[in-house]
C-alpha atoms as a PDB file:
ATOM      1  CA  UNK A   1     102.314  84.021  78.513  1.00  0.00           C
ATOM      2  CA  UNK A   2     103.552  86.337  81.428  1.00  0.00           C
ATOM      3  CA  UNK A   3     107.106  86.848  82.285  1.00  0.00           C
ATOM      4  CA  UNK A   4     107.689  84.743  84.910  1.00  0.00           C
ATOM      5  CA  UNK A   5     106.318  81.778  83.180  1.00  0.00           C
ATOM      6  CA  UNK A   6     108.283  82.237  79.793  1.00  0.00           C
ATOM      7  CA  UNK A   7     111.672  82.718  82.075  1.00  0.00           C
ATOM      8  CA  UNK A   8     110.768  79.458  83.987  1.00  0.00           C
ATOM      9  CA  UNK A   9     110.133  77.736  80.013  1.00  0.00           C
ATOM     10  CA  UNK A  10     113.267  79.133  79.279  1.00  0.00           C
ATOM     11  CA  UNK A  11     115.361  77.993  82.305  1.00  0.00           C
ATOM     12  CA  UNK A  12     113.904  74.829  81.894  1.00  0.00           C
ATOM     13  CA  UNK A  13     115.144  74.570  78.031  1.00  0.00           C
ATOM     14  CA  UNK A  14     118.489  75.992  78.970  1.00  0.00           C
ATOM     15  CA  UNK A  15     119.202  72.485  81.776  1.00  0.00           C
ATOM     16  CA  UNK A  16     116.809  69.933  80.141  1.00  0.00           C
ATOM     17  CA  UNK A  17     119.658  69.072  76.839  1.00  0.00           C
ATOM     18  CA  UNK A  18     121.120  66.552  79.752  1.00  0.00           C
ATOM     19  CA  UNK A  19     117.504  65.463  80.919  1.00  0.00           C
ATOM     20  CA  UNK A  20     116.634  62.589  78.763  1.00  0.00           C
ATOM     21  CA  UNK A  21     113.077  63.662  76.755  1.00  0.00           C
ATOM     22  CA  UNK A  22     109.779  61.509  78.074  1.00  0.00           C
ATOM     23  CA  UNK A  23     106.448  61.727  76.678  1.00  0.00           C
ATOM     24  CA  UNK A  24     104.872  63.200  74.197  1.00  0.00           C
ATOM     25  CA  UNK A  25     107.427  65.838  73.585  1.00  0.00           C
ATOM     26  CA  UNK A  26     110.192  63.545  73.126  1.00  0.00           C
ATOM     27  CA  UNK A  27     109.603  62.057  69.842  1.00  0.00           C
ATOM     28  CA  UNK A  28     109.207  65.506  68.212  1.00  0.00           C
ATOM     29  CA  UNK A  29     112.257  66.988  69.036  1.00  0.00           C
ATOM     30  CA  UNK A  30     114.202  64.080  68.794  1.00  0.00           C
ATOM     31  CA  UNK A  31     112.939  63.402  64.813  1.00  0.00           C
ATOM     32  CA  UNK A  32     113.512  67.575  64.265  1.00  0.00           C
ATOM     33  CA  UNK A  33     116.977  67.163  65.739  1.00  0.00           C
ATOM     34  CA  UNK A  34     116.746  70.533  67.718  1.00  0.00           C
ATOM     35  CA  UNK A  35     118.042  70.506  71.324  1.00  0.00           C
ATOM     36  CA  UNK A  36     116.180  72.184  74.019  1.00  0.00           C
ATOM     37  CA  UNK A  37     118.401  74.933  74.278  1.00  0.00           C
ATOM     38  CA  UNK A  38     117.357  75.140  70.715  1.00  0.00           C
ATOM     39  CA  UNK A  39     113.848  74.792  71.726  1.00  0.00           C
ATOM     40  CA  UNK A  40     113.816  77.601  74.195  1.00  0.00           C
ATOM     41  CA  UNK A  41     115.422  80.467  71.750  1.00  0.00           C
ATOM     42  CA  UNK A  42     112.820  79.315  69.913  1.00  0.00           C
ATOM     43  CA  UNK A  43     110.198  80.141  72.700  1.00  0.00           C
ATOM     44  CA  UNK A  44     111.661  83.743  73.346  1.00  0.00           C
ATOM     45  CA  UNK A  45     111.293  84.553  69.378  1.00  0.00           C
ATOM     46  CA  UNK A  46     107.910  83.842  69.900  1.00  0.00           C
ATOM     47  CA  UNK A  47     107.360  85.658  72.827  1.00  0.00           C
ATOM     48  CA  UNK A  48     108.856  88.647  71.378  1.00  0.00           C
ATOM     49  CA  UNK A  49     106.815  88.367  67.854  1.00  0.00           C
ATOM     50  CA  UNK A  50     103.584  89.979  67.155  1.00  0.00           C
ATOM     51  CA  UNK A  51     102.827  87.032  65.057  1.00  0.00           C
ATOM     52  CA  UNK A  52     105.266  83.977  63.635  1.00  0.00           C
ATOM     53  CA  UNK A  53     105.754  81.563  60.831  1.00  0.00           C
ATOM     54  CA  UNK A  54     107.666  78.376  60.120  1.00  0.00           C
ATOM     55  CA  UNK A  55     109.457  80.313  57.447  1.00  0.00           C
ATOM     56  CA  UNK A  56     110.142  83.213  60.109  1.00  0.00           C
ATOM     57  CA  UNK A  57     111.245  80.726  62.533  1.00  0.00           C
ATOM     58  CA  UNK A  58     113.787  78.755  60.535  1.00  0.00           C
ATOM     59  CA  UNK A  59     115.435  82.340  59.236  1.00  0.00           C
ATOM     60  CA  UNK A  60     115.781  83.535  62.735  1.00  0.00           C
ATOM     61  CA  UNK A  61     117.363  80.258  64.083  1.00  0.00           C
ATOM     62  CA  UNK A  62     119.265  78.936  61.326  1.00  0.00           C
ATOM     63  CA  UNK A  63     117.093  75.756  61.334  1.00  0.00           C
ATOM     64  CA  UNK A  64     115.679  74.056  58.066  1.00  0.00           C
ATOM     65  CA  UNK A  65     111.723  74.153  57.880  1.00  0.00           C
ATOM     66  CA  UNK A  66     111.221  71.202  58.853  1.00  0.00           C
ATOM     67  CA  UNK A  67     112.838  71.618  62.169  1.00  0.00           C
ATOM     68  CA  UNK A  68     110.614  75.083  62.844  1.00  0.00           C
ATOM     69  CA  UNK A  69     107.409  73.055  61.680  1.00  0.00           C
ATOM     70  CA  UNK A  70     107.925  70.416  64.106  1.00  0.00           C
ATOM     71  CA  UNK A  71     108.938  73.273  66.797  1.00  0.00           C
ATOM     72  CA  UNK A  72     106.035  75.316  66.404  1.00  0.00           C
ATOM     73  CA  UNK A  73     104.056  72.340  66.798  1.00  0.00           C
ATOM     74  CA  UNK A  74     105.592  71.855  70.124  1.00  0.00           C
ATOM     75  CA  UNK A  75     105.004  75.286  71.151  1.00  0.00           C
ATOM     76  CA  UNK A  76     101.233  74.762  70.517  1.00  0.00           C
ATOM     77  CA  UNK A  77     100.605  71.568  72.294  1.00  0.00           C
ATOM     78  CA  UNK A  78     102.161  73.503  75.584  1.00  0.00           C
ATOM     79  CA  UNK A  79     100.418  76.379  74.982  1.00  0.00           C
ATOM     80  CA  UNK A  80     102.772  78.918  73.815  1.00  0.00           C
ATOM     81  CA  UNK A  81     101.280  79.712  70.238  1.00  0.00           C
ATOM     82  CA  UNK A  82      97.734  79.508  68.812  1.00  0.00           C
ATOM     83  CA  UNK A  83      96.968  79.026  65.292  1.00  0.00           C
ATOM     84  CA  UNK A  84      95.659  81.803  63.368  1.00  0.00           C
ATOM     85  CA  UNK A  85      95.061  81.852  59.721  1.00  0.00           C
ATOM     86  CA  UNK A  86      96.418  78.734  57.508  1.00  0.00           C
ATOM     87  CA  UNK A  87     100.384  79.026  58.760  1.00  0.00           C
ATOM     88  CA  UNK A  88     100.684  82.218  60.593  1.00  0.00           C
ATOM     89  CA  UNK A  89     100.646  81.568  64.552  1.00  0.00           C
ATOM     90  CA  UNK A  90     100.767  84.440  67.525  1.00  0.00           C
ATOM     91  CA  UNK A  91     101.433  84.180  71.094  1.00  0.00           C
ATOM     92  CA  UNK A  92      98.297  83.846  73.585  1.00  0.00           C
ATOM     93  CA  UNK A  93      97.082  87.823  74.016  1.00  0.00           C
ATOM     94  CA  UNK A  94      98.745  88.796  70.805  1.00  0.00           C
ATOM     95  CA  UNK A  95      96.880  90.138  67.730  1.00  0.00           C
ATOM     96  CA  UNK A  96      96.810  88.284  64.421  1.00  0.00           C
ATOM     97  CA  UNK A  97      98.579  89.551  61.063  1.00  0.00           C
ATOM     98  CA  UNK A  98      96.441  90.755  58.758  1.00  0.00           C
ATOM     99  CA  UNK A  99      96.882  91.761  55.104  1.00  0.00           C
ATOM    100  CA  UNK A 100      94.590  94.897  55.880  1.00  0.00           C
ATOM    101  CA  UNK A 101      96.380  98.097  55.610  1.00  0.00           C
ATOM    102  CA  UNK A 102      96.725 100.129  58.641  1.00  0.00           C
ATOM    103  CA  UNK A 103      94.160 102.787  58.731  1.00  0.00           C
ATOM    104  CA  UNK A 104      95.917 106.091  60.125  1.00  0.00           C
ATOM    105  CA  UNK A 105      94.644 107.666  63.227  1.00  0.00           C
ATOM    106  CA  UNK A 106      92.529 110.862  62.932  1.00  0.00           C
ATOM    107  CA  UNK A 107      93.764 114.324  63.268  1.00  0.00           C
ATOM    108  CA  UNK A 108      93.077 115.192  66.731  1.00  0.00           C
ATOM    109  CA  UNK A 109      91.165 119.187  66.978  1.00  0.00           C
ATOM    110  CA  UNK A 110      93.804 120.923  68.100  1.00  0.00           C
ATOM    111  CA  UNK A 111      91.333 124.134  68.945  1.00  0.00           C
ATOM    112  CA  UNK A 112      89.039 122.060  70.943  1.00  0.00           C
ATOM    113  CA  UNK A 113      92.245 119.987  72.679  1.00  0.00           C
ATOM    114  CA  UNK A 114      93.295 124.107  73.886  1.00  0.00           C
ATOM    115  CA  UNK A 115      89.639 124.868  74.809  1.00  0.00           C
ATOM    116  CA  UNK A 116      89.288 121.886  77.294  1.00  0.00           C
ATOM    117  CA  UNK A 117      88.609 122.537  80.568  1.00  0.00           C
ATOM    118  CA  UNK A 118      91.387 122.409  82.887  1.00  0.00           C
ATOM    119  CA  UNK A 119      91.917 119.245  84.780  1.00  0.00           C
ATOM    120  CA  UNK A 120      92.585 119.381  88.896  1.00  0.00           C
ATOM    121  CA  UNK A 121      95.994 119.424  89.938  1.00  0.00           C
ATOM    122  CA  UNK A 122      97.159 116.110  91.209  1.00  0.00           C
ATOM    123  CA  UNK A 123      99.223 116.078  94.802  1.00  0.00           C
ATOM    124  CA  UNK A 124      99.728 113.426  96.745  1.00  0.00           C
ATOM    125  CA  UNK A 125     100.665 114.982  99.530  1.00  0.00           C
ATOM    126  CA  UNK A 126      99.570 117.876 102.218  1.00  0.00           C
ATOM    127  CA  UNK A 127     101.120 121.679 101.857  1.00  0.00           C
ATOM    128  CA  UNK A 128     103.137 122.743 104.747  1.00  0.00           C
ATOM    129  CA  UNK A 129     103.239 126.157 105.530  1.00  0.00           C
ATOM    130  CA  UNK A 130     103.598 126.585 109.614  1.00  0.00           C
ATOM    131  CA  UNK A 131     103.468 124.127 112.067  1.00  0.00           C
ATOM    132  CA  UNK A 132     103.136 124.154 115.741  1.00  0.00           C
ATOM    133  CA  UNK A 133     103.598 120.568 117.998  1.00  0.00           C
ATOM    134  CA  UNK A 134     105.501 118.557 120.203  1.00  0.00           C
ATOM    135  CA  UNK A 135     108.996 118.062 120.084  1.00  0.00           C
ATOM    136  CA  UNK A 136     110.290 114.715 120.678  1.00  0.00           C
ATOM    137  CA  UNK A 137     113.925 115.268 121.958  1.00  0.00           C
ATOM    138  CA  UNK A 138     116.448 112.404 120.385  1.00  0.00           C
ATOM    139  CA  UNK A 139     120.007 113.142 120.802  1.00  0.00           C
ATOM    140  CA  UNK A 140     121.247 110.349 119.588  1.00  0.00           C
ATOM    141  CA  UNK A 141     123.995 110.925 117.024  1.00  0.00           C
ATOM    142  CA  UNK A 142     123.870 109.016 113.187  1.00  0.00           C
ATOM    143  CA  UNK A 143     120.364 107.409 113.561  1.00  0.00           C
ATOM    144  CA  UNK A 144     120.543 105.643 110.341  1.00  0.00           C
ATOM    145  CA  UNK A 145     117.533 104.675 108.121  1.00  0.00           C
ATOM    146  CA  UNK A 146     117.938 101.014 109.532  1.00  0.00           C
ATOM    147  CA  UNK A 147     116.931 102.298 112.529  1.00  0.00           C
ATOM    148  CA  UNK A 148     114.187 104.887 111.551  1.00  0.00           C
ATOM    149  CA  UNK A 149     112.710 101.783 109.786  1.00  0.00           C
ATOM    150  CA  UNK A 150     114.715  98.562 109.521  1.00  0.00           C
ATOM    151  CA  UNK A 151     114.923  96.203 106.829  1.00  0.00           C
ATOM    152  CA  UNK A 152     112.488  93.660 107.475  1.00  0.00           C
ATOM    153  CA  UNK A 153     109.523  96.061 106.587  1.00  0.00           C
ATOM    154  CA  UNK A 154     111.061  97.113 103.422  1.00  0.00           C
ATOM    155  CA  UNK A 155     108.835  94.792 101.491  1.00  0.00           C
ATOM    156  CA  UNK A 156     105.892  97.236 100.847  1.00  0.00           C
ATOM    157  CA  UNK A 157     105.830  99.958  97.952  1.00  0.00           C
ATOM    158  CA  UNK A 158     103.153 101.869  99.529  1.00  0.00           C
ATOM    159  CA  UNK A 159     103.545 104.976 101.571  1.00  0.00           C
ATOM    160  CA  UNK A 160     100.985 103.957 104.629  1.00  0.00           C
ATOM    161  CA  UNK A 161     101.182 101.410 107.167  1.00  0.00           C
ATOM    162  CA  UNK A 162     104.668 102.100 108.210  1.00  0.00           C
ATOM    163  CA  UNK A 163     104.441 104.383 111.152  1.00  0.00           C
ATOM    164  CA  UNK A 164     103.541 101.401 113.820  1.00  0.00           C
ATOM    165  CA  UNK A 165     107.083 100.044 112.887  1.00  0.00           C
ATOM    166  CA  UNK A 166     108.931 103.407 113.173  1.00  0.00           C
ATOM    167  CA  UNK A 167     112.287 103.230 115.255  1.00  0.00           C
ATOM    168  CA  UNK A 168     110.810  99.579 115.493  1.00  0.00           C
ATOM    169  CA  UNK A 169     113.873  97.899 117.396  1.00  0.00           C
ATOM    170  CA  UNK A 170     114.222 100.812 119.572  1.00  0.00           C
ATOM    171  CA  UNK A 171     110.355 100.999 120.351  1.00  0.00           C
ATOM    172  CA  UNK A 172     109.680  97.065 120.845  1.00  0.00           C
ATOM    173  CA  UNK A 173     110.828  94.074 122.972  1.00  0.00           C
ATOM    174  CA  UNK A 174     111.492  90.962 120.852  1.00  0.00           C
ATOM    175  CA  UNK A 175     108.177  89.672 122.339  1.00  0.00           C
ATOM    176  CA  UNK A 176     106.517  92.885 121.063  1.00  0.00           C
ATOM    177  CA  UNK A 177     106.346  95.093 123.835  1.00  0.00           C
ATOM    178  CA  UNK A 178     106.908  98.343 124.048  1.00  0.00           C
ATOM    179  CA  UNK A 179     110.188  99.875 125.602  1.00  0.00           C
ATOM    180  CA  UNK A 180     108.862 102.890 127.978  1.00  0.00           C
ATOM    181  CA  UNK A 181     112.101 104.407 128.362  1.00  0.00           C
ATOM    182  CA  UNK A 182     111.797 104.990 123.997  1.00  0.00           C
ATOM    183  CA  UNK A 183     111.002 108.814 123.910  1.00  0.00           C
ATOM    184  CA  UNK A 184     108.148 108.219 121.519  1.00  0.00           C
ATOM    185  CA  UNK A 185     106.497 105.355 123.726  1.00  0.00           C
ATOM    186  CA  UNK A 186     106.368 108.248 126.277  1.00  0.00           C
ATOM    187  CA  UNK A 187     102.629 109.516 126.965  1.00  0.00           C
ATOM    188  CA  UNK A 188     104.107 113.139 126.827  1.00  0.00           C
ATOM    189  CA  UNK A 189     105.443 112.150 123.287  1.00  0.00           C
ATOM    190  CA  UNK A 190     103.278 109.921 121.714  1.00  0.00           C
ATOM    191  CA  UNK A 191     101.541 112.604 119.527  1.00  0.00           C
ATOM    192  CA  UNK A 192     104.780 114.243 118.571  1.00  0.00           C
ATOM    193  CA  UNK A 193     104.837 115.656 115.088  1.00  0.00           C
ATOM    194  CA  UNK A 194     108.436 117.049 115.162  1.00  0.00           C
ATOM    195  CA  UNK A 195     112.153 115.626 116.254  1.00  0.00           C
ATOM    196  CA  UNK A 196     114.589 117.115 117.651  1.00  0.00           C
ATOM    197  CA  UNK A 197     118.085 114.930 116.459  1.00  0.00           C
ATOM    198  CA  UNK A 198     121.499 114.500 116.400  1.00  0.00           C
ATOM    199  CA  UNK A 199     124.037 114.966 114.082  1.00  0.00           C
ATOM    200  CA  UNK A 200     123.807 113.162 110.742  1.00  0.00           C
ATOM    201  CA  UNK A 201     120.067 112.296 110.600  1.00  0.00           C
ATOM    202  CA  UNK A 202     119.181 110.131 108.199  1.00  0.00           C
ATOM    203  CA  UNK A 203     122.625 108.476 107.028  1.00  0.00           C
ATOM    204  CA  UNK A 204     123.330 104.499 105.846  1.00  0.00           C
ATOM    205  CA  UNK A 205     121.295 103.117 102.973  1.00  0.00           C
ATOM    206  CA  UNK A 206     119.305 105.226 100.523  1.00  0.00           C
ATOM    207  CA  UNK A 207     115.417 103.998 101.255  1.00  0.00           C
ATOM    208  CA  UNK A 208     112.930 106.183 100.997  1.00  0.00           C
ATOM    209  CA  UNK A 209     111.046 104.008 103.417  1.00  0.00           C
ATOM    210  CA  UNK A 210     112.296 106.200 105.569  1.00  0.00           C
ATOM    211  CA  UNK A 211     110.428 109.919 105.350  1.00  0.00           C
ATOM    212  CA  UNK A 212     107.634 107.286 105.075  1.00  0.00           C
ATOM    213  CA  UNK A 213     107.309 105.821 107.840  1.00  0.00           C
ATOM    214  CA  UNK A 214     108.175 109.468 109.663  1.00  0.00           C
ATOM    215  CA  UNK A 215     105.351 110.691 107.538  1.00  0.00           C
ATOM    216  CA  UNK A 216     102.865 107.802 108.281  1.00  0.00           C
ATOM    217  CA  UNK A 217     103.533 108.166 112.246  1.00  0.00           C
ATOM    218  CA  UNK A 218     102.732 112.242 112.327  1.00  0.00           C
ATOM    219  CA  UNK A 219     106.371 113.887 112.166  1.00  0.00           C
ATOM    220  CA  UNK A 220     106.225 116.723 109.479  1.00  0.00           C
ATOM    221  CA  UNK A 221     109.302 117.463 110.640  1.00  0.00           C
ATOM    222  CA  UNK A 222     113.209 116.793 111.743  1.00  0.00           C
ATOM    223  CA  UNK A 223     115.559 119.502 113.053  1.00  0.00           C
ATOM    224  CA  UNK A 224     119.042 118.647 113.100  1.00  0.00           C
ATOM    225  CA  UNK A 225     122.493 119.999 112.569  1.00  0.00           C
ATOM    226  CA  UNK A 226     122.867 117.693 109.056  1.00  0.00           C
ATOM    227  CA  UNK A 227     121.393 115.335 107.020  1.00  0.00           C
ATOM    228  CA  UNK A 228     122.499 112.624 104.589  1.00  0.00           C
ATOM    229  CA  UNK A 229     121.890 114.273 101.316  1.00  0.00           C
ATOM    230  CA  UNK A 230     119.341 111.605  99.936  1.00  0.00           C
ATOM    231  CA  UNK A 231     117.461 111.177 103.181  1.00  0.00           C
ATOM    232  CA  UNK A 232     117.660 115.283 103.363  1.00  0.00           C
ATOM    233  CA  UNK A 233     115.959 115.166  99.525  1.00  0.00           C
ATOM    234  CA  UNK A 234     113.327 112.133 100.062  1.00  0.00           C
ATOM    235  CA  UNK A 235     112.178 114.902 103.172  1.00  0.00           C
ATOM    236  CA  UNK A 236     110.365 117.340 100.905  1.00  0.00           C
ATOM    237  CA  UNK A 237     108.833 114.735  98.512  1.00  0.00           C
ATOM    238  CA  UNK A 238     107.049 113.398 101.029  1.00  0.00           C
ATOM    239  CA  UNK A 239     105.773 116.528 102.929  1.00  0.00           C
ATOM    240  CA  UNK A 240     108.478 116.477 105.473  1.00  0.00           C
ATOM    241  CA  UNK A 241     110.490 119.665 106.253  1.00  0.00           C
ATOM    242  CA  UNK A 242     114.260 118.969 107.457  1.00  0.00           C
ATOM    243  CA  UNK A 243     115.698 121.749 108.876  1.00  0.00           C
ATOM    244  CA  UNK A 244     119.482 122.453 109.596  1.00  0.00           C
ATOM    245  CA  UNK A 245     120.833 124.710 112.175  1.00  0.00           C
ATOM    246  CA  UNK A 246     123.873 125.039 114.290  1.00  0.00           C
ATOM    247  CA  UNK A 247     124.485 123.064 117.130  1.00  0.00           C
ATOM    248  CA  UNK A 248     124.036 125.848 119.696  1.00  0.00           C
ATOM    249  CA  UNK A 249     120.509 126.460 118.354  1.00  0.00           C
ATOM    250  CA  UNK A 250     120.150 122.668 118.397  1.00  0.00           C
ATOM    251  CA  UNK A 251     120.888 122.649 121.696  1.00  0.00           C
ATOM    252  CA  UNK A 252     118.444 124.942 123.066  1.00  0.00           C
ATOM    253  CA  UNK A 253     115.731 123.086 121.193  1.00  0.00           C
ATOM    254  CA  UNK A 254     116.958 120.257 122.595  1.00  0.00           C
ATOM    255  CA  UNK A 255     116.189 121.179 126.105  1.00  0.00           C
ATOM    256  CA  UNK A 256     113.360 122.845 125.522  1.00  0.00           C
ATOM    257  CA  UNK A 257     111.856 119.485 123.894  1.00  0.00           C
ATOM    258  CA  UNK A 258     113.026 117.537 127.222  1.00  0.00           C
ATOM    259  CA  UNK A 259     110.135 119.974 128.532  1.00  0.00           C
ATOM    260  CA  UNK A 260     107.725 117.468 127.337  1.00  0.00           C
ATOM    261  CA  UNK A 261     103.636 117.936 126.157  1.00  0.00           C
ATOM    262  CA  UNK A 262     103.185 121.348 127.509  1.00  0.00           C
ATOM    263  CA  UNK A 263     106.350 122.713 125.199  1.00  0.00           C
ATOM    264  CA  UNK A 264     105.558 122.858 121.685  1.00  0.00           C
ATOM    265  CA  UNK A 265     107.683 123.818 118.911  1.00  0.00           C
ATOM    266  CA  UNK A 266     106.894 127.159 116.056  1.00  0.00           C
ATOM    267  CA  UNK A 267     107.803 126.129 112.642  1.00  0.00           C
ATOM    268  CA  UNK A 268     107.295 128.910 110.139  1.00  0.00           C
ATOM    269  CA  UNK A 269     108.270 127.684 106.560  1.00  0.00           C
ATOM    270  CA  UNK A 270     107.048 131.241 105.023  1.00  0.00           C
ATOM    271  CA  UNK A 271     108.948 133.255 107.565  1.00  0.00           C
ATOM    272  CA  UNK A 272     112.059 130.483 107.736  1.00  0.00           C
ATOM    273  CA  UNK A 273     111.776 130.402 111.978  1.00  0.00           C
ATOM    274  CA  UNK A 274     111.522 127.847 114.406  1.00  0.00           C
ATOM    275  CA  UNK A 275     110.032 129.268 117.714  1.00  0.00           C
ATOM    276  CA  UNK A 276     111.044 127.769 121.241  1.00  0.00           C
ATOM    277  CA  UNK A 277     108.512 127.696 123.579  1.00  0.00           C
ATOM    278  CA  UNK A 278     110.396 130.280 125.829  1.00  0.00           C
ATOM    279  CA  UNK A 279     109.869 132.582 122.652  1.00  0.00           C
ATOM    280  CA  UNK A 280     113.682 132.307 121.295  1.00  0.00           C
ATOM    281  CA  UNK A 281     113.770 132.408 117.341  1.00  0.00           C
ATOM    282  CA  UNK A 282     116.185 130.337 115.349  1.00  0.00           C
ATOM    283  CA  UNK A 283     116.282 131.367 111.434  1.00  0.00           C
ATOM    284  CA  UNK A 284     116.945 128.431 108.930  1.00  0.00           C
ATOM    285  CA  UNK A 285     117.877 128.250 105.160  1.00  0.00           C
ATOM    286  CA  UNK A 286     116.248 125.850 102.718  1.00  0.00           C
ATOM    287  CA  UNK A 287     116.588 126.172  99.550  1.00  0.00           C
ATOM    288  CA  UNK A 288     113.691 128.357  97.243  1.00  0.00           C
ATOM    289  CA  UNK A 289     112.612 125.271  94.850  1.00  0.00           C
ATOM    290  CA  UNK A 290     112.034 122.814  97.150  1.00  0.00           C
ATOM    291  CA  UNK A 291     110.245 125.535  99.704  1.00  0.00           C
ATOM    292  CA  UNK A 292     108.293 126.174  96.644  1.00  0.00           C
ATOM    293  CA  UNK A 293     107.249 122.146  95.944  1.00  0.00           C
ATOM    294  CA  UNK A 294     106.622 121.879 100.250  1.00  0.00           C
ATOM    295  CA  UNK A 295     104.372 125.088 100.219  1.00  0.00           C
ATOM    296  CA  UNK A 296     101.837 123.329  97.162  1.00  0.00           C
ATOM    297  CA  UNK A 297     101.951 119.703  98.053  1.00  0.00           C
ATOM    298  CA  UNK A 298     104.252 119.028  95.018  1.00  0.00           C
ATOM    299  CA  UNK A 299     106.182 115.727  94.850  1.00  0.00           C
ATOM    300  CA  UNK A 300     107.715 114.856  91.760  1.00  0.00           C
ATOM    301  CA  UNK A 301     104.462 113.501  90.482  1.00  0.00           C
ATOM    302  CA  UNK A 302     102.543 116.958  91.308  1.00  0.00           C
ATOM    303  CA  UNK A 303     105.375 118.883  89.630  1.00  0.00           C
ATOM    304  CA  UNK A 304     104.466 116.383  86.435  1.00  0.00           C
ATOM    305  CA  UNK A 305     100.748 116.703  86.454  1.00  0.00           C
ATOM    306  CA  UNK A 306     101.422 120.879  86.667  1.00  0.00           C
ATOM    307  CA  UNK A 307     102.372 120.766  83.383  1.00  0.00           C
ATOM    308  CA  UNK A 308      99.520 118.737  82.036  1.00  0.00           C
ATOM    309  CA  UNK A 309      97.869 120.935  79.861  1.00  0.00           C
ATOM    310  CA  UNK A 310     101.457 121.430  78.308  1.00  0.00           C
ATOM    311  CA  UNK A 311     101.880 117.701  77.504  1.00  0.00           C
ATOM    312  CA  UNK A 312      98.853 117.461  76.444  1.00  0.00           C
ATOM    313  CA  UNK A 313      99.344 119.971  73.796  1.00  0.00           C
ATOM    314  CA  UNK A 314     102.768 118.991  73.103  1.00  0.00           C
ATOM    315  CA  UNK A 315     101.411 114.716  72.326  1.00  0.00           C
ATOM    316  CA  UNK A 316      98.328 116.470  70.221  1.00  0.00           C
ATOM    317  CA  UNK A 317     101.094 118.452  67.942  1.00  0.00           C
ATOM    318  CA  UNK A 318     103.192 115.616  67.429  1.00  0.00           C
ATOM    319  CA  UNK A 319     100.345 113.279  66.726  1.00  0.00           C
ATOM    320  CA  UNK A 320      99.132 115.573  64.182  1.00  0.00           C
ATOM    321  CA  UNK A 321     102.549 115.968  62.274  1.00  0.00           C
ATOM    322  CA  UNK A 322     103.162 112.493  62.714  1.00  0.00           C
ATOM    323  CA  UNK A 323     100.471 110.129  62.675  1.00  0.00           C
ATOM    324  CA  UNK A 324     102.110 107.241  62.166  1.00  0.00           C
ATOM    325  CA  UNK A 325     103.821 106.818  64.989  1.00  0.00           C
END
């Protein structure tokens, strides 16, 4: 039985004591004397139990025998336990009990385990090292993550298919249309792969829906004079480089975006620059560790799988000292 369907038995138990008992089910519980709130502790002891007997059943509610006999029989004409051998019982999927004694598991070769080739690194997303693209200038001040992508398309858990719907209320009509004044449904800015914000990018609710659906459009990156910390941190594991400067520098960029298509923007991770088009270099901190993660294409899943070899090693060790586990 799956989860939703043993919480829908078990709502149903907990309301049906005032629901007077039809059908086949009626007589049973009503000769046990067990109530359906009763009846449905009785289902989540199952659910929860490699295997179950009458015996079991009556020590863990409280019940005489024959009140568990008669439950368990319920239980098995809707499904909930099969029959195994003579009076043991198991949930559907489970494994029967068996007298057999547990065989323990062999010793794994810890020489050979070391010896293994080494398997590819994992990333799930692309290194960033320089960059050079359009600017798409957007001086609005505390664009929120309900605006970079709002709520309604908050209903996927994968990465893709989010760019169409970036800045989604600010890019469409209700009808669907696009807004041409919106900077990024401008033909000089359509390909943009960098923004150029206002203060406190990134703020309101924590989503990481956000960087996302940045990511899935083309930006690899956001220059801005701040950052709400979690946005700021959801940035580099998903390829995206925030960058903070002061608002003078900001400025300048600023302009030099409003240049349009034939202005593009010098982003230098290695070096720490971002290049105007006019040649004018701005410096930027970020912090070594997470330049380190953007430079590999290491999200937090990468920085797991880098250490493979090590958990493998460490699960072969404790395996071998303790087996039965």
């Amino acid at each position: 039985m799956n989860r939703r369907g043993f919480l829908s038995m078990l709502g149903s138990a907990a309301v049906m004591p005032a629901v007077p008992l039809r059908g086949a089910f009626a007589a049973p519980a009503a000769a046990a004397g067990y109530s359906r709130y009763m009846f449905g502790l009785g289902v989540f002891h199952a659910a929860t139990q490699p295997t179950l007997t009458a015996a079991e059943l009556a020590s863990q509610l409280r019940i005489p025998l024959e009140q568990s006999s008669v439950m368990i029989a319920e239980m098995q004409a809707k499904g909930v336990l099969k029959e195994g051998a003579s009076d043991v019982f198991t949930a559907h999927g489970g494994k029967l009990r068996t007298s057999q004694r547990r065989t323990a598991r062999p010793k794994p070769d810890l020489n050979k385990m070391q010896k293994a080739p080494k398997v590819a690194q994992e990333t799930t997303m692309e290194k960033f090292d320089k960059l050079s693209g359009i600017a798409a200038p957007m001086p609005l001040v505390n664009i929120d993550t309900d605006m970079i992508i709002p709520k309604v398309f908050l209903k996927t858990i994968k990465r893709t298919g989010l760019g169409v719907n970036l800045f989604d209320e600010m890019r469409y009509d209700r009808q669907g249309n696009e807004i041409a004044d919106f900077v990024l449904n401008k033909p000089a800015y359509r390909n943009a792969q960098i923004i150029v914000a206002g203060d406190n990018f990134g703020c309101g609710s924590s989503r990481e829906h956000a960087p996302w659906a940045l990511a899935d459009f083309g930006i690899k990156s956001v220059i801005s004079t701040s950052f709400a910390d979690i946005f700021y941190n959801n940035c580099f594991k998903n390829g995206i480089l925030p960058i903070v400067l002061p608002q003078a520098a900001v400025d300048v960029l600023m302009k030099d975006a409003e240049k349009g298509a034939n202005a593009r923007l010098d982003v230098d991770l290695v070096e720490q620059t971002v290049t105007s088009s006019d040649g004018e270099v701005f410096s930027f901190e970020v912090d070594s560790f997470k330049k380190h993660c953007l430079m590999e294409g290491l999200d937090d899943i990468g920085l797991t799988m880098a250490k493979a070899s090590s958990i493998d090693a460490f699960e072969a060790k404790a395996s071998a000292l303790r087996p039965w586990v």
